[in-house]
Each structure stands twice: as structure tokens, then as C-alpha cells.
Protein backbone atom coordinates (compact mmCIF):
# COMPACT_ATOMS: atom_id res chain seq x y z
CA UNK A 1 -11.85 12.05 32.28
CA UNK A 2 -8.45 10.01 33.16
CA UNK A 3 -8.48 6.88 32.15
CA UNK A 4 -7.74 5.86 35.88
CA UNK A 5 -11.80 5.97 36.65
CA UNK A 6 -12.87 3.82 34.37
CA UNK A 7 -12.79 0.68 36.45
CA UNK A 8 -15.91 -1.58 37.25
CA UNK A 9 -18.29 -0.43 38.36
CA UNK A 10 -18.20 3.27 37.78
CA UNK A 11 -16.18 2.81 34.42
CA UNK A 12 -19.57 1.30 32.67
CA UNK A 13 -21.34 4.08 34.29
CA UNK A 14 -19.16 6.59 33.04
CA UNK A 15 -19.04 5.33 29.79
CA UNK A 16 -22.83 4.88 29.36
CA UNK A 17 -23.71 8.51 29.99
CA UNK A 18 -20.47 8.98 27.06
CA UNK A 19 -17.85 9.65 28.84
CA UNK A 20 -14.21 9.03 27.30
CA UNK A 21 -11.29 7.66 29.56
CA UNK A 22 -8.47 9.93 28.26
CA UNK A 23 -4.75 8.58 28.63
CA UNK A 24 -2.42 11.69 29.02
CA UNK A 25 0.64 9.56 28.94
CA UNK A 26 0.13 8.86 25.33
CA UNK A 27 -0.65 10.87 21.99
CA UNK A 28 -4.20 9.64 21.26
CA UNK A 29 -5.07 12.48 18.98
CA UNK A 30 -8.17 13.17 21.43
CA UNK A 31 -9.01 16.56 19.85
CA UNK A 32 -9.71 14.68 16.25
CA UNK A 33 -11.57 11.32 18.09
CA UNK A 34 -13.78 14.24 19.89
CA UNK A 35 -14.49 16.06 16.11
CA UNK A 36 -15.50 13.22 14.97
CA UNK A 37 -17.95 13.09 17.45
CA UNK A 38 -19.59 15.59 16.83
CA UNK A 39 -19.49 15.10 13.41
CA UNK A 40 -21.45 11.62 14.04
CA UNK A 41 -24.19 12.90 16.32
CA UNK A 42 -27.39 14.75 16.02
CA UNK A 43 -26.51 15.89 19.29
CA UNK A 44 -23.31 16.13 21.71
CA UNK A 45 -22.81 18.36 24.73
CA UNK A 46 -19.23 18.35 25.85
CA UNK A 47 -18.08 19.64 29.33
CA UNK A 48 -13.79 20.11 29.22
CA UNK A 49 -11.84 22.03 32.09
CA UNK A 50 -10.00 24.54 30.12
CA UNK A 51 -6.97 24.33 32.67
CA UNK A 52 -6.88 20.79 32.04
CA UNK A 53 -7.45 20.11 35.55
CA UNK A 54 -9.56 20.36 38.60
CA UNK A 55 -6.97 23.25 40.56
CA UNK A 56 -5.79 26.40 39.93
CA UNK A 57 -3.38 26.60 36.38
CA UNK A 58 -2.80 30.41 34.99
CA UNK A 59 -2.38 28.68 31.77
CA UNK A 60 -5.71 27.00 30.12
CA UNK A 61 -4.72 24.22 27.76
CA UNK A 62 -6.15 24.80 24.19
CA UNK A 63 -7.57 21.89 23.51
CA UNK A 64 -11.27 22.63 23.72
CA UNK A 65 -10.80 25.99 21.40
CA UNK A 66 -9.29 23.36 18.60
CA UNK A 67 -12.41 20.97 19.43
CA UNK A 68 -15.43 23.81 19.02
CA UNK A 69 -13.30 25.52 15.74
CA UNK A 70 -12.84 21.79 13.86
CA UNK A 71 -16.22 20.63 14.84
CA UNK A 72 -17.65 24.14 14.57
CA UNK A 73 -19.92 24.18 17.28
CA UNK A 74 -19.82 27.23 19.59
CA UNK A 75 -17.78 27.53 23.17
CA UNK A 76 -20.18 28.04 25.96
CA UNK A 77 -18.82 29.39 29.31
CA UNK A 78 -20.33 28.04 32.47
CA UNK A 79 -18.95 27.18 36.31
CA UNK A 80 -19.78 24.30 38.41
CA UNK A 81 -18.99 25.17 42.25
């Protein structure tokens, strides 16, 4: 989720059911922090946006397909409306 809703108090919130505040401006390597992850739980559910955002974008960012191939966990579709 941006990094811009992670202020008190809903930031603890967010971050105590695991979110992660995600900072687009810079290159945090968030694809290989989210691997690792996975690689360090018994069990991890993510939820990602494909388009990278809540409206309409033709083209889906990639992102999650790198996640669920280096952590090799399977892609799930679903829709929340």
C-alpha cells in the first residue's frame, strides 16, 4: 500500500495485520523484500492490484508474476467490488 497511509493511527493498524508501506518514488527492490517473505513464513497470503492501481490501466504491471515465480507459490485470481 503507499507509504502515504501509514500514519498514526491507521499506519500501526496496517502494519499489524502485515501490511508493507511501499515508496514508488524510490527503487526498494520490493519484489525480492516480498520473496523473502514468503520464504520466512509458514504462511503468507498476498493481495497486489495487477494494474498497480485502484482505476482502470490496459497495462498490468508485472510485479506480482515475478513475486509468485521467485517465491513459487501459485497466482490466484479473485475481484473485490
Amino acid at each position: 500500500m503507499k507509504k502515504e497511509w501509514f500514519f498514526f493511527p491507521i499506519g500501526s493498524f496496517l502494519k499489524g495485520i502485515g501490511g508493507v508501506p511501499v515508496n514508488r518514488s524510490k527503487n526498494e527492490d520490493l519484489t525480492l523484500k516480498i520473496v523473502e517473505k514468503f520464504e520466512s513464513s509458514n504462511e503468507l497470503a498476498l493481495f497486489v492490484t495487477p494494474e498497480g492501481t485502484r482505476s482502470y490501466n490496459p497495462d498490468w504491471k508485472k510485479g506480482f508474476y515475478h513475486i509468485a515465480e521467485k517465491a513459487n507459490v501459485p497466482i490466484v485470481l479473485g475481484f473485490l467490488d
